[in-house]
C-alpha atoms as a PDB file:
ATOM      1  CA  UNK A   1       0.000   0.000   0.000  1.00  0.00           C
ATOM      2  CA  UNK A   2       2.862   2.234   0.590  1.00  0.00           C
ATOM      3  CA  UNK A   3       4.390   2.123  -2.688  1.00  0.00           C
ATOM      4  CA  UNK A   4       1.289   2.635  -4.124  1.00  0.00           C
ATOM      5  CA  UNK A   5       0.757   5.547  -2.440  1.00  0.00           C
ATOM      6  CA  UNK A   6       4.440   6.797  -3.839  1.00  0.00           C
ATOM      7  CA  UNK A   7       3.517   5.915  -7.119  1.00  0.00           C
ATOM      8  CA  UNK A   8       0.391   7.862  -6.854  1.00  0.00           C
ATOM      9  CA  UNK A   9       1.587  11.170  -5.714  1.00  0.00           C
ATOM     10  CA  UNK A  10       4.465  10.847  -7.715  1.00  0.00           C
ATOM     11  CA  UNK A  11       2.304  11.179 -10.656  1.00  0.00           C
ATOM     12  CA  UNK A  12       0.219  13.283  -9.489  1.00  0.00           C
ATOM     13  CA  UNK A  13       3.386  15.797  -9.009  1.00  0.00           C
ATOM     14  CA  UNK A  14       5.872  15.055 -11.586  1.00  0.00           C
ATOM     15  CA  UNK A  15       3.353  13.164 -14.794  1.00  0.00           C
ATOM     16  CA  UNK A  16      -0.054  15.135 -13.750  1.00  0.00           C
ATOM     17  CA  UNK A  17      -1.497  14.618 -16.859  1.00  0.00           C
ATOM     18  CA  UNK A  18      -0.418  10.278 -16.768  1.00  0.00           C
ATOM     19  CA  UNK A  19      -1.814  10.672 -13.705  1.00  0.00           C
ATOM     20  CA  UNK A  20      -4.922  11.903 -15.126  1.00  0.00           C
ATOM     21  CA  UNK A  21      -5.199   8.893 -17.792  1.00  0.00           C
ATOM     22  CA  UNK A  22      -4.899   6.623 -15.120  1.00  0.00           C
ATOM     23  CA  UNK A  23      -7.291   7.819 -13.339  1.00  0.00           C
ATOM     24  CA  UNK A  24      -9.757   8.229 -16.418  1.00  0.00           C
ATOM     25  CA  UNK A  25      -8.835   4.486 -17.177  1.00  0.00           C
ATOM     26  CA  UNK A  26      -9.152   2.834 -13.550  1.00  0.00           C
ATOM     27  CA  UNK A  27     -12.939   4.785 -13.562  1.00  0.00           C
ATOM     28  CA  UNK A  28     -13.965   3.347 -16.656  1.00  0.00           C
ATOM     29  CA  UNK A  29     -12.587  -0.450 -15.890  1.00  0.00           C
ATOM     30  CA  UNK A  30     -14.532   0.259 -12.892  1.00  0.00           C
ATOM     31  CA  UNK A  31     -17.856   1.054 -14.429  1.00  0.00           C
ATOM     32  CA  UNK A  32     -17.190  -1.896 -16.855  1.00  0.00           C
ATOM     33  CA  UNK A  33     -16.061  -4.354 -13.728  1.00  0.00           C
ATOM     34  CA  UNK A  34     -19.598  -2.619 -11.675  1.00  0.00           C
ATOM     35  CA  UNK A  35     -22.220  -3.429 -14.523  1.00  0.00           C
ATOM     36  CA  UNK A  36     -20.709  -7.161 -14.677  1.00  0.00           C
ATOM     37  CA  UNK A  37     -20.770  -7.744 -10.980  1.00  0.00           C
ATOM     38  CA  UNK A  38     -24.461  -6.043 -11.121  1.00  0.00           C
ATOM     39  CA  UNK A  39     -25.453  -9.360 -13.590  1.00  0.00           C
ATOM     40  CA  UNK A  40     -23.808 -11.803 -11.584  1.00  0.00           C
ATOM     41  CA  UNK A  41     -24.906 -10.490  -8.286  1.00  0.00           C
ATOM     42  CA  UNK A  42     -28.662 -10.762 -10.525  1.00  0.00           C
ATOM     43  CA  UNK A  43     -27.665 -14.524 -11.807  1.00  0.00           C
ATOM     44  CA  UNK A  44     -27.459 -15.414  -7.965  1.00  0.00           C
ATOM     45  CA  UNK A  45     -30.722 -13.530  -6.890  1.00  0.00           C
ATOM     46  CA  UNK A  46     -32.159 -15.258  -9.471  1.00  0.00           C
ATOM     47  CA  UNK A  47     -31.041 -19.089  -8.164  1.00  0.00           C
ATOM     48  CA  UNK A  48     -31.950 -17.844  -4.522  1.00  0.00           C
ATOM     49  CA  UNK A  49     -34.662 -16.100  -4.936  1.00  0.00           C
ATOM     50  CA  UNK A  50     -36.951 -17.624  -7.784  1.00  0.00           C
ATOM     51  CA  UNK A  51     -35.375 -21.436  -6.649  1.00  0.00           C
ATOM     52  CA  UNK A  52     -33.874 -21.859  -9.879  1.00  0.00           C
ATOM     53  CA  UNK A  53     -32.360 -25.187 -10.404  1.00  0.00           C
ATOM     54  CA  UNK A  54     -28.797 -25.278 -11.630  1.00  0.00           C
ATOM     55  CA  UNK A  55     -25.675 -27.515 -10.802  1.00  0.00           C
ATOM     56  CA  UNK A  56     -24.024 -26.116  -7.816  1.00  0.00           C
ATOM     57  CA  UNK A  57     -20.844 -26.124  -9.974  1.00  0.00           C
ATOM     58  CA  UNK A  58     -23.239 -23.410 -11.855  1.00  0.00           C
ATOM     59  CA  UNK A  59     -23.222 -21.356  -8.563  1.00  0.00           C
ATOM     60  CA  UNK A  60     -19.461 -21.893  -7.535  1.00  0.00           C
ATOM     61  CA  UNK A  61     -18.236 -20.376 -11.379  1.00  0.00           C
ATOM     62  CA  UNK A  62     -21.356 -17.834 -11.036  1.00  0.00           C
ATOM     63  CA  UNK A  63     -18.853 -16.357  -7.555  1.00  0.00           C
ATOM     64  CA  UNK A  64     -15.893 -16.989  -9.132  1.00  0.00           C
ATOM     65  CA  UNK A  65     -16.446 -14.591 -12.123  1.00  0.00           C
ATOM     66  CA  UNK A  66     -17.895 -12.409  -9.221  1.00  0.00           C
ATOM     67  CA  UNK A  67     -14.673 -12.599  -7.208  1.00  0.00           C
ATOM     68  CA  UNK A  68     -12.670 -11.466  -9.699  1.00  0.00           C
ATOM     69  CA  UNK A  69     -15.004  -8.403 -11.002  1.00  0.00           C
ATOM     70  CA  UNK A  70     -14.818  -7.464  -7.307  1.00  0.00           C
ATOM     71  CA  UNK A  71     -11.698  -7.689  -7.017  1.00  0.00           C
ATOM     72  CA  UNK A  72     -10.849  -5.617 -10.356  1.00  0.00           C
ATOM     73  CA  UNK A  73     -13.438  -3.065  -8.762  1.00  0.00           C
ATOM     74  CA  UNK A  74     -11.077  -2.645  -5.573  1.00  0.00           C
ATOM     75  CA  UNK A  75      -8.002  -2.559  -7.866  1.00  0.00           C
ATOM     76  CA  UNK A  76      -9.204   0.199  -9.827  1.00  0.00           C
ATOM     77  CA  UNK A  77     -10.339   2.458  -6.711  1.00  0.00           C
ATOM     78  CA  UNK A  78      -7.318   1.426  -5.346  1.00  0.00           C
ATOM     79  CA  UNK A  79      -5.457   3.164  -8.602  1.00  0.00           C
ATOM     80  CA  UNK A  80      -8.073   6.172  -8.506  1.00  0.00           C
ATOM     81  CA  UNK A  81      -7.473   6.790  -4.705  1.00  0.00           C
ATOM     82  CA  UNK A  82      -5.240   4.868  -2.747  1.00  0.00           C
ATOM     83  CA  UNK A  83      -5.319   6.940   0.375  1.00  0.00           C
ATOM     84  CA  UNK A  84      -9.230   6.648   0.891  1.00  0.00           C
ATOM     85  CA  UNK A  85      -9.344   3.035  -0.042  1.00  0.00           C
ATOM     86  CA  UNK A  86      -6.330   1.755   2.152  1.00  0.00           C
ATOM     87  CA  UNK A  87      -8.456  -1.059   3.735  1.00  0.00           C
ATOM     88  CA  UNK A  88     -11.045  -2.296   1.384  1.00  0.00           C
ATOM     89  CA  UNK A  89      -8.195  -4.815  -0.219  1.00  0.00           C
ATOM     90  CA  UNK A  90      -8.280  -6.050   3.530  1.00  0.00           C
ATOM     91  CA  UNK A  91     -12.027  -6.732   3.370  1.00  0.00           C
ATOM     92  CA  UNK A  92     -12.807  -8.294   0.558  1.00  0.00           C
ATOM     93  CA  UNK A  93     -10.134 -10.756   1.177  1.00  0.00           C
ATOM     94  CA  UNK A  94     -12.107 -11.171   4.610  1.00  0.00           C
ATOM     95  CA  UNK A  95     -15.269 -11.668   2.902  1.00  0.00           C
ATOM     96  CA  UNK A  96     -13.745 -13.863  -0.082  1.00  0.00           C
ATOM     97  CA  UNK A  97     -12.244 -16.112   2.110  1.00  0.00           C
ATOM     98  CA  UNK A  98     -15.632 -16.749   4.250  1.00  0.00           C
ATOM     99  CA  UNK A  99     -17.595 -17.776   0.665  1.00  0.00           C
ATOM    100  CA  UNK A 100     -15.165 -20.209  -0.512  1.00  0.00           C
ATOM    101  CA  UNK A 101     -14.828 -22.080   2.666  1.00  0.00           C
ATOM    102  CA  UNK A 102     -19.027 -22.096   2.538  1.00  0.00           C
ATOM    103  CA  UNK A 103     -18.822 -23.138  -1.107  1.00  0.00           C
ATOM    104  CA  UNK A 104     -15.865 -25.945  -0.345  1.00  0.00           C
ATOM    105  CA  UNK A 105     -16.732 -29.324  -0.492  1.00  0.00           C
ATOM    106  CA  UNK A 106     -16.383 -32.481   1.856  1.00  0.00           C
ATOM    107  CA  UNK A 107     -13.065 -33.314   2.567  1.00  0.00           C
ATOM    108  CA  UNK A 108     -12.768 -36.860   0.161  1.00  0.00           C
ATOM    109  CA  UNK A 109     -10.704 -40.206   1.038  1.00  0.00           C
ATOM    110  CA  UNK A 110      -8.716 -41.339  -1.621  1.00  0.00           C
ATOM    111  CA  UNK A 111      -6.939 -44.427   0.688  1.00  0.00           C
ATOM    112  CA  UNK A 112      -8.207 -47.860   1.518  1.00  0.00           C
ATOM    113  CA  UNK A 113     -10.656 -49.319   2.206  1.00  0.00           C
ATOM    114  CA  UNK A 114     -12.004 -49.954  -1.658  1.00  0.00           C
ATOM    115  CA  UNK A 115     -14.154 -52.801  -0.694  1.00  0.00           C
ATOM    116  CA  UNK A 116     -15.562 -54.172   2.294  1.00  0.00           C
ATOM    117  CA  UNK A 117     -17.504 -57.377   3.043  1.00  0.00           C
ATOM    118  CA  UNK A 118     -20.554 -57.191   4.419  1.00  0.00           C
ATOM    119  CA  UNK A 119     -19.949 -59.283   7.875  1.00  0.00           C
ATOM    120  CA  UNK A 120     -17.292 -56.087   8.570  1.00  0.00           C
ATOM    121  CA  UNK A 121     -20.088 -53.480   7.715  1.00  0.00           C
ATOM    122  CA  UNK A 122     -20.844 -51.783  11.077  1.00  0.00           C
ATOM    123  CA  UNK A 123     -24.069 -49.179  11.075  1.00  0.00           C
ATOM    124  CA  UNK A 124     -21.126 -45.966  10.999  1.00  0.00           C
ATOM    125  CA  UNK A 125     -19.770 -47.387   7.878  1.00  0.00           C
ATOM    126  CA  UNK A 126     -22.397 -45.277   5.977  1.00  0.00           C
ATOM    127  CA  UNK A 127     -20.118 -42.660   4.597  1.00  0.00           C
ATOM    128  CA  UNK A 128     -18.338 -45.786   2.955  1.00  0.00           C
ATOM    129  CA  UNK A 129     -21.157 -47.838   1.704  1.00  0.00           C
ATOM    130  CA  UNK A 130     -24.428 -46.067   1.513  1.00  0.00           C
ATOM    131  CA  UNK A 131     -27.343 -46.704   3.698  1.00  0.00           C
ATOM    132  CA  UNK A 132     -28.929 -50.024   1.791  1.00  0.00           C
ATOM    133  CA  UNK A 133     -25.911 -51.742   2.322  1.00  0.00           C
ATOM    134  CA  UNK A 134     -25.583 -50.678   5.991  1.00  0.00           C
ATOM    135  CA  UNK A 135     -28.679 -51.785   6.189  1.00  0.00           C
ATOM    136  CA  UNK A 136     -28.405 -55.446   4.626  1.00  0.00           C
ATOM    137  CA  UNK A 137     -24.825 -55.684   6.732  1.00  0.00           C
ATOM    138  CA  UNK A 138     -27.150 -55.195   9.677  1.00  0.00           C
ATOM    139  CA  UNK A 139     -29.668 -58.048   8.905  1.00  0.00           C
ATOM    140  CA  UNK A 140     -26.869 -60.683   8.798  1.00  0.00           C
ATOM    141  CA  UNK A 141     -24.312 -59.108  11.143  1.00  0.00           C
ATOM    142  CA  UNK A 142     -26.880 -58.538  14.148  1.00  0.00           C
ATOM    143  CA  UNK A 143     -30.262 -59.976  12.926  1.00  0.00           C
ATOM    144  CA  UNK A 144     -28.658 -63.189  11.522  1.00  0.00           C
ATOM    145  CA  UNK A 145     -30.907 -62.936   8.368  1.00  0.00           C
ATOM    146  CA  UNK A 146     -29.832 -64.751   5.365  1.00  0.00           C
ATOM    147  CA  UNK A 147     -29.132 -62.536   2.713  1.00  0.00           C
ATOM    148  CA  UNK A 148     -26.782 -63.052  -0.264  1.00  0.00           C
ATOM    149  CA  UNK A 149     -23.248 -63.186  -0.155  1.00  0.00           C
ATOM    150  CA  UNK A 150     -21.386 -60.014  -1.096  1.00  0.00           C
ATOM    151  CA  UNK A 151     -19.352 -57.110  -0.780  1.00  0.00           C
ATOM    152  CA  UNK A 152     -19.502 -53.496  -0.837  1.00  0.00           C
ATOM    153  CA  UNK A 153     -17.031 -51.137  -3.187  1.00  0.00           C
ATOM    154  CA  UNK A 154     -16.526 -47.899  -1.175  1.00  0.00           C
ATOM    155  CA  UNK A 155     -17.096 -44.290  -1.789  1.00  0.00           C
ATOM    156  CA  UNK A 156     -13.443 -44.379  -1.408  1.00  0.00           C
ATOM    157  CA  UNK A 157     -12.605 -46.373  -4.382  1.00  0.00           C
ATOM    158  CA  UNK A 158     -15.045 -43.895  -6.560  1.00  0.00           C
ATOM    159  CA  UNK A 159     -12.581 -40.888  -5.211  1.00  0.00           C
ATOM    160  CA  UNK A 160      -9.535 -42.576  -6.387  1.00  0.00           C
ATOM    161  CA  UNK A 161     -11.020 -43.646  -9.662  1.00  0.00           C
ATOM    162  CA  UNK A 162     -12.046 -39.700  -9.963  1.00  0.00           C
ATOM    163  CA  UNK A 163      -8.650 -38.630  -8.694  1.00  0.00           C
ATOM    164  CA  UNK A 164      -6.238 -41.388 -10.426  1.00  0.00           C
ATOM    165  CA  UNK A 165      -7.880 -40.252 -14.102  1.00  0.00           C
ATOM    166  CA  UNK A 166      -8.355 -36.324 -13.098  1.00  0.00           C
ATOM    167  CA  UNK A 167     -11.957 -36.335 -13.727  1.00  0.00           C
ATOM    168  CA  UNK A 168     -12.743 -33.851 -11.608  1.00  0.00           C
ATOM    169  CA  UNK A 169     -11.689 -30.172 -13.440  1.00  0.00           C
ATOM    170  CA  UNK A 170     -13.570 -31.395 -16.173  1.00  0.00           C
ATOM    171  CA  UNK A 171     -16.555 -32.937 -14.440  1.00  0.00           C
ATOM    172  CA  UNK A 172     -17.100 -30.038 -12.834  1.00  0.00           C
ATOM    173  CA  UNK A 173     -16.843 -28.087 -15.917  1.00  0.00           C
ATOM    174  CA  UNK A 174     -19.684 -29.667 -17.615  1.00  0.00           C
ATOM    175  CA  UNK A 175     -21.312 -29.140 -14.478  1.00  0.00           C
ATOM    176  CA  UNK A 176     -20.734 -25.785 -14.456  1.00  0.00           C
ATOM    177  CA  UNK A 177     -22.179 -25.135 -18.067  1.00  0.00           C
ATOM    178  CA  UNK A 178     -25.581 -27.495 -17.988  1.00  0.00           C
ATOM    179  CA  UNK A 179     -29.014 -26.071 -17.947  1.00  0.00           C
ATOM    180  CA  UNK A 180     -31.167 -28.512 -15.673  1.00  0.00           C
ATOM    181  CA  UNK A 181     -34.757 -27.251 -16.644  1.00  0.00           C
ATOM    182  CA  UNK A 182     -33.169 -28.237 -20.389  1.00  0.00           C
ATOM    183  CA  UNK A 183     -33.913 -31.926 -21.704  1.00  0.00           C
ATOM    184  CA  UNK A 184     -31.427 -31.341 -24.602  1.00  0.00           C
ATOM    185  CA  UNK A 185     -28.865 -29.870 -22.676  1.00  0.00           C
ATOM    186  CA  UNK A 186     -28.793 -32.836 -19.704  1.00  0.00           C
ATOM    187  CA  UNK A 187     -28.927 -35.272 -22.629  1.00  0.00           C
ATOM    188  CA  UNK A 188     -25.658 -33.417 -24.078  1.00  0.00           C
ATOM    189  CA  UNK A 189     -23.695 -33.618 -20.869  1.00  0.00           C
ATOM    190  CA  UNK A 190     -25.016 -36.115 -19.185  1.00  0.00           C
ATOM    191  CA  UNK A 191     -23.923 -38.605 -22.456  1.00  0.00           C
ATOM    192  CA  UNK A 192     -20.288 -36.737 -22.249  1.00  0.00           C
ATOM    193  CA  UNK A 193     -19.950 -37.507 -18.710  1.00  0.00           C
ATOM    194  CA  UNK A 194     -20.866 -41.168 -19.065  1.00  0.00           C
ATOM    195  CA  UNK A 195     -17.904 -41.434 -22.066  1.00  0.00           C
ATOM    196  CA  UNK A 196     -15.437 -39.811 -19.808  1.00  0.00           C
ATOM    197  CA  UNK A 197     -15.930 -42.467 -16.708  1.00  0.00           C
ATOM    198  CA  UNK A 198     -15.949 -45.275 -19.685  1.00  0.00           C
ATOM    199  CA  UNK A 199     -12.997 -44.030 -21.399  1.00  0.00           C
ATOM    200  CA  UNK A 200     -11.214 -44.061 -17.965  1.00  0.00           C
ATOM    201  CA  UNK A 201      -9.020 -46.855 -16.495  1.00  0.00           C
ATOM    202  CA  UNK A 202      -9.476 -48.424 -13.096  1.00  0.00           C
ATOM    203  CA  UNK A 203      -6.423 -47.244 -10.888  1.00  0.00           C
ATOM    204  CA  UNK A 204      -4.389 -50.415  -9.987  1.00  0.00           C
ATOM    205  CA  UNK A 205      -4.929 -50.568  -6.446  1.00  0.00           C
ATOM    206  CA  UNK A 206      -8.961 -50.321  -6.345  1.00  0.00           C
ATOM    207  CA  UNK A 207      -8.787 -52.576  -9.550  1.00  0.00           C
ATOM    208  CA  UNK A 208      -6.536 -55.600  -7.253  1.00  0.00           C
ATOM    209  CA  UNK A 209      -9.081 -54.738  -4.245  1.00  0.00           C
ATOM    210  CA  UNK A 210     -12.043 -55.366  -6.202  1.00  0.00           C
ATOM    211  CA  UNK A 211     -10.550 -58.753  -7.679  1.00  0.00           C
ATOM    212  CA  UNK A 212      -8.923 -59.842  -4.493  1.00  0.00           C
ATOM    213  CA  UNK A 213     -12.706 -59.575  -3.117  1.00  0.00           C
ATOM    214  CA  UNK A 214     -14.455 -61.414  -5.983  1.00  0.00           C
ATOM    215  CA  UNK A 215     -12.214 -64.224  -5.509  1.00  0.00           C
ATOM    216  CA  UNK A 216     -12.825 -64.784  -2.002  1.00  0.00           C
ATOM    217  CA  UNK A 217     -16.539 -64.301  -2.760  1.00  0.00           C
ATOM    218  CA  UNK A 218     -15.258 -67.052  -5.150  1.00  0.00           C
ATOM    219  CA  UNK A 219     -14.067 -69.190  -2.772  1.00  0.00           C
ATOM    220  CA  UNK A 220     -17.212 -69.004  -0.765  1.00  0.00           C
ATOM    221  CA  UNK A 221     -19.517 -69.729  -3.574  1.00  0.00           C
ATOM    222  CA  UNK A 222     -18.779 -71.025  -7.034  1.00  0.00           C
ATOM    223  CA  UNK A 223     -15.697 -70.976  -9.199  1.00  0.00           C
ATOM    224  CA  UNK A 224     -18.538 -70.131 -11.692  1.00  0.00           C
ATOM    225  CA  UNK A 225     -19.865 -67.144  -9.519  1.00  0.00           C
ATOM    226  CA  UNK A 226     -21.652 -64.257 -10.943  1.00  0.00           C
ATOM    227  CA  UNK A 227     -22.388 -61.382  -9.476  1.00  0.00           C
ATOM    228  CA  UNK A 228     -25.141 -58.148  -9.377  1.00  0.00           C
ATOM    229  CA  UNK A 229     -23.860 -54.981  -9.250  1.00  0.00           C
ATOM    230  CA  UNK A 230     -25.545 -52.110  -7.735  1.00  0.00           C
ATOM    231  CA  UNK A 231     -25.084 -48.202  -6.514  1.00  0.00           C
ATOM    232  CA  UNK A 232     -25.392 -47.495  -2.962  1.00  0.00           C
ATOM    233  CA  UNK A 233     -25.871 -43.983  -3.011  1.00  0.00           C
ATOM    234  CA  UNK A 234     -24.850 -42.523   0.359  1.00  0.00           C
ATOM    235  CA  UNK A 235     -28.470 -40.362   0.763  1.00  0.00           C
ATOM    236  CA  UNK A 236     -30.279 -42.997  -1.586  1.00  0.00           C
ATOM    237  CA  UNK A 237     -33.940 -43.543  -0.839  1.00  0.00           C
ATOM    238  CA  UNK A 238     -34.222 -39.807   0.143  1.00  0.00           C
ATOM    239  CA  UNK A 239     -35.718 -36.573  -1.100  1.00  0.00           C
ATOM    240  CA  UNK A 240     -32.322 -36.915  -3.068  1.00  0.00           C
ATOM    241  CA  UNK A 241     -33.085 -40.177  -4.726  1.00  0.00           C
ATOM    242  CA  UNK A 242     -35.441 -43.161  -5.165  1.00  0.00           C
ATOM    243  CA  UNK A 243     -35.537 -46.729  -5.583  1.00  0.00           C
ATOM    244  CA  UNK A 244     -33.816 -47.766  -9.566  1.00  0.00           C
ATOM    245  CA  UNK A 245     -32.389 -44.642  -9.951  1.00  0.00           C
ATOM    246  CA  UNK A 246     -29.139 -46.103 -10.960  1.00  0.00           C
ATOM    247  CA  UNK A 247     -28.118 -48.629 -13.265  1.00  0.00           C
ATOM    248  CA  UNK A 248     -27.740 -52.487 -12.269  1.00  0.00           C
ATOM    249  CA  UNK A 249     -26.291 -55.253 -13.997  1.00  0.00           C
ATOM    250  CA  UNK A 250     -26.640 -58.892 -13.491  1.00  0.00           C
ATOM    251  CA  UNK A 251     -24.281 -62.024 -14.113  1.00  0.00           C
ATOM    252  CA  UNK A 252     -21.375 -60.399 -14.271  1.00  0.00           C
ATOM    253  CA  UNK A 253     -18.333 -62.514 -14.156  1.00  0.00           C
ATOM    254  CA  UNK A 254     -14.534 -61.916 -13.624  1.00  0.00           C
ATOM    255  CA  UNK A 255     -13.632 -60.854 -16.826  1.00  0.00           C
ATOM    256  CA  UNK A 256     -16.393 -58.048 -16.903  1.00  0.00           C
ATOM    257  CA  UNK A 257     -16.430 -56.753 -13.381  1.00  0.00           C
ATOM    258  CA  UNK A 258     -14.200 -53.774 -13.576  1.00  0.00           C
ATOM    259  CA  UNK A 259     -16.214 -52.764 -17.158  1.00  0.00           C
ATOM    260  CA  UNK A 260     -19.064 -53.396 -15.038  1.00  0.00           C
ATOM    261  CA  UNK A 261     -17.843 -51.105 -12.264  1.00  0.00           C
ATOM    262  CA  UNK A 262     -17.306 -48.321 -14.551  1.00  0.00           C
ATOM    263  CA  UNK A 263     -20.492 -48.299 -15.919  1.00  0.00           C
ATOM    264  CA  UNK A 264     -22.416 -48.282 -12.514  1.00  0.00           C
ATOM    265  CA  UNK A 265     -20.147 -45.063 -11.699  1.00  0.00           C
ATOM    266  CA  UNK A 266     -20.972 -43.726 -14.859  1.00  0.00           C
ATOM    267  CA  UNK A 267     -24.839 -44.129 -14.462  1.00  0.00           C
ATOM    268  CA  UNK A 268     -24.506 -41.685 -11.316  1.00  0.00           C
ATOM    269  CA  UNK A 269     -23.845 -39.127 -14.565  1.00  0.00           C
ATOM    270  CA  UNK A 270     -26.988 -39.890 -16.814  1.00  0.00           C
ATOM    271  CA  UNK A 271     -30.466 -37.823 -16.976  1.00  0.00           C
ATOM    272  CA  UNK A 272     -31.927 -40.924 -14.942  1.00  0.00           C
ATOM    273  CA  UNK A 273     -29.833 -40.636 -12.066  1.00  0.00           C
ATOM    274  CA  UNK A 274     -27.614 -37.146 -12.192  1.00  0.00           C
ATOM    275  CA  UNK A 275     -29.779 -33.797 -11.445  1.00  0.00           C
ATOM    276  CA  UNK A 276     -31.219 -34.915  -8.651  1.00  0.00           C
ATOM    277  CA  UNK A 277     -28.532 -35.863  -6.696  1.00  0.00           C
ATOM    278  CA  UNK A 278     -26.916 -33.138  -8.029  1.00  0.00           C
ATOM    279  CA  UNK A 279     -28.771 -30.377  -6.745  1.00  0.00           C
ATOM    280  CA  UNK A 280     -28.678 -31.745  -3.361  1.00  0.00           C
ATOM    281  CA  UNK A 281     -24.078 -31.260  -3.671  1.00  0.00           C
ATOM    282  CA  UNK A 282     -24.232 -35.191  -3.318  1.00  0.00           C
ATOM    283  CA  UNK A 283     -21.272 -36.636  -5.290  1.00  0.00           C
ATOM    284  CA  UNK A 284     -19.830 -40.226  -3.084  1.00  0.00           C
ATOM    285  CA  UNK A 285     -21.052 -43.313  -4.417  1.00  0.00           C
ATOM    286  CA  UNK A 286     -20.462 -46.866  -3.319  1.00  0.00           C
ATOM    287  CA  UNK A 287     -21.190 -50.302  -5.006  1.00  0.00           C
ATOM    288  CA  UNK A 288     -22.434 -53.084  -3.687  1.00  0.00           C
ATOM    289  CA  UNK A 289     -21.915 -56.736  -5.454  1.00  0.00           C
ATOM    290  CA  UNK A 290     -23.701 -59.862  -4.318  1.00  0.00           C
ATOM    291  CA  UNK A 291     -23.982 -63.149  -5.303  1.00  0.00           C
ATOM    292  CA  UNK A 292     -27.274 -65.886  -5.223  1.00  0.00           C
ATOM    293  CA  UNK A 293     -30.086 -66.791  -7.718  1.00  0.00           C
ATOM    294  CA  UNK A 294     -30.418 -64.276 -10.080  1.00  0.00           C
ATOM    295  CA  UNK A 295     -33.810 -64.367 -10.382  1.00  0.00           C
ATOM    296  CA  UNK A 296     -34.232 -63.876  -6.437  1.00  0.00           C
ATOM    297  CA  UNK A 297     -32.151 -60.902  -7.048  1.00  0.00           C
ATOM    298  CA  UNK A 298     -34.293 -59.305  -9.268  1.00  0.00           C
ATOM    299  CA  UNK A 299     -37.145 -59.689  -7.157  1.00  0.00           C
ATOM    300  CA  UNK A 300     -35.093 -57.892  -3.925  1.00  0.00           C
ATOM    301  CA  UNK A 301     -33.555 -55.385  -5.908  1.00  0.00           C
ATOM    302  CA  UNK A 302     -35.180 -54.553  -8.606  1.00  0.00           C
ATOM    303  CA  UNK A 303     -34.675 -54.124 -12.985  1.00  0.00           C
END
């Protein structure tokens, strides 16, 4: 602040008229930088006020842009007057600071576990496996219910997949740019968004924990053992989602399983089973696999 207070009165006594230009300059940035803040500030009335659904990626770009014609606004008063604007720098940091950390996501786990069978499923394991399979663990670990034989793929492992392929700038990119009201435009990303998680490769270690799991499952069952593969959405059955939201496949064997894993993950991204869940900031998935009669299966858990 002190050197631009220098800079300023040196101008202003040695360059009168630069300092004149500058200051004819900074005020018209600033009107420019006022009138775009003025439409953002209105794009964010508009979501608050009137409820309209968009992506909250929408609203986090939406303060962005807003930070930084805020920012130019102080930089440009700042140029104009430094003396009588010592301290505003010093406030909007203040304020800055306080939206991002209310606009920052969950903190995510990208470390083990990646699976988890059920008879180690405790009822504070939620985070890791969704509620249905929290559930199920409960009606064979305390209930001693017979229910099929399975394991759970944890939120964790979806992180890591996310993280190992750097999904996430561009997921939330998309995000950022899709109208929800629009059938056309969810079609358009949601489609993109599926080819990106099936274009993607399993990392190693979540791809040897999800094996090493089948083949105990293996050795339980049937060399021969198939599988049905379903989302556990952490807040599924919820005002955030409902019952077949999400994709499941049945029969799947060895040789299809990680395939199969990818496309579960990537049905969190399609018109069926994306807005929802994203309006409500939810992104942590888990998968559950089990293994019985098929046809049983598709009675208890649906098409």
């Amino acid at each position: 602040m002190q050197l631009q207070l220098f800079r300023h009165w040196t101008n202003r006594l040695f360059s009168p008229e630069a300092a004149v230009r500058g200051k004819y300059e900074a005020f018209k940035q600033l009107l420019e930088a006022d009138k775009y803040s003025h439409e953002l500030i209105a794009e964010l009335e508009d979501i608050y006020y009137n409820h309209k659904k968009v992506d909250i990626k929408a609203v986090e770009k939406t303060f962005g842009d807003l930070s930084q014609a805020v920012s130019a606004m102080v930089d440009n008063l700042l140029q104009m007057a430094p003396a009588s604007y010592s301290g505003l720098r010093d406030y909007f940091k203040k304020i800055d600071t306080y939206i991002r950390f209310i606009l920052t996501p969950p903190k995510i786990e990208l470390t083990p576990p990646f699976t988890m069978p059920l008879k180690k499923i405790r009822p504070d394991n939620h985070p890791l496996v969704g509620g249905k399979t929290c559930r199920l663990a409960y009606l064979q670990n305390s209930l001693n219910l017979s229910i099929p034989k399975g394991f759970a793929i944890t939120t964790n492992a979806c992180h890591a997949f996310v993280d190992f392929n750097a999904l996430q700038e561009t997921i939330d990119g998309k995000l950022a740019l899709v109208d929800i009201t629009s059938e056309e435009s969810l079609a358009q990303i949601s489609s993109e968004l599926v080819n990106i998680f099936h274009a993607a490769q399993v990392p190693p270690d979540v791809e040897e924990a999800i094996i090493s799991s089948y083949r105990i499952l293996q050795k339980q069952t049937s060399n021969d053992v198939r599988v049905a593969m379903r989302s556990s959405a952490v807040s599924e059955d919820s005002e955030t989602s409902f019952a077949g939201q999400y994709l499941t496949l049945y029969n799947v064997d060895e040789d299809n399983l990680l395939n199969g894993y990818k496309r579960v993950l990537a049905g969190k991204n399609t018109q069926r089973g994306g807005p929802l869940q994203r309006q409500h900031q939810i992104a942590r998935m888990s998968i559950r696999l089990f293994w019985g009669d098929m046809d049983n299966l598709r009675e208890i858990y649906g098409p």
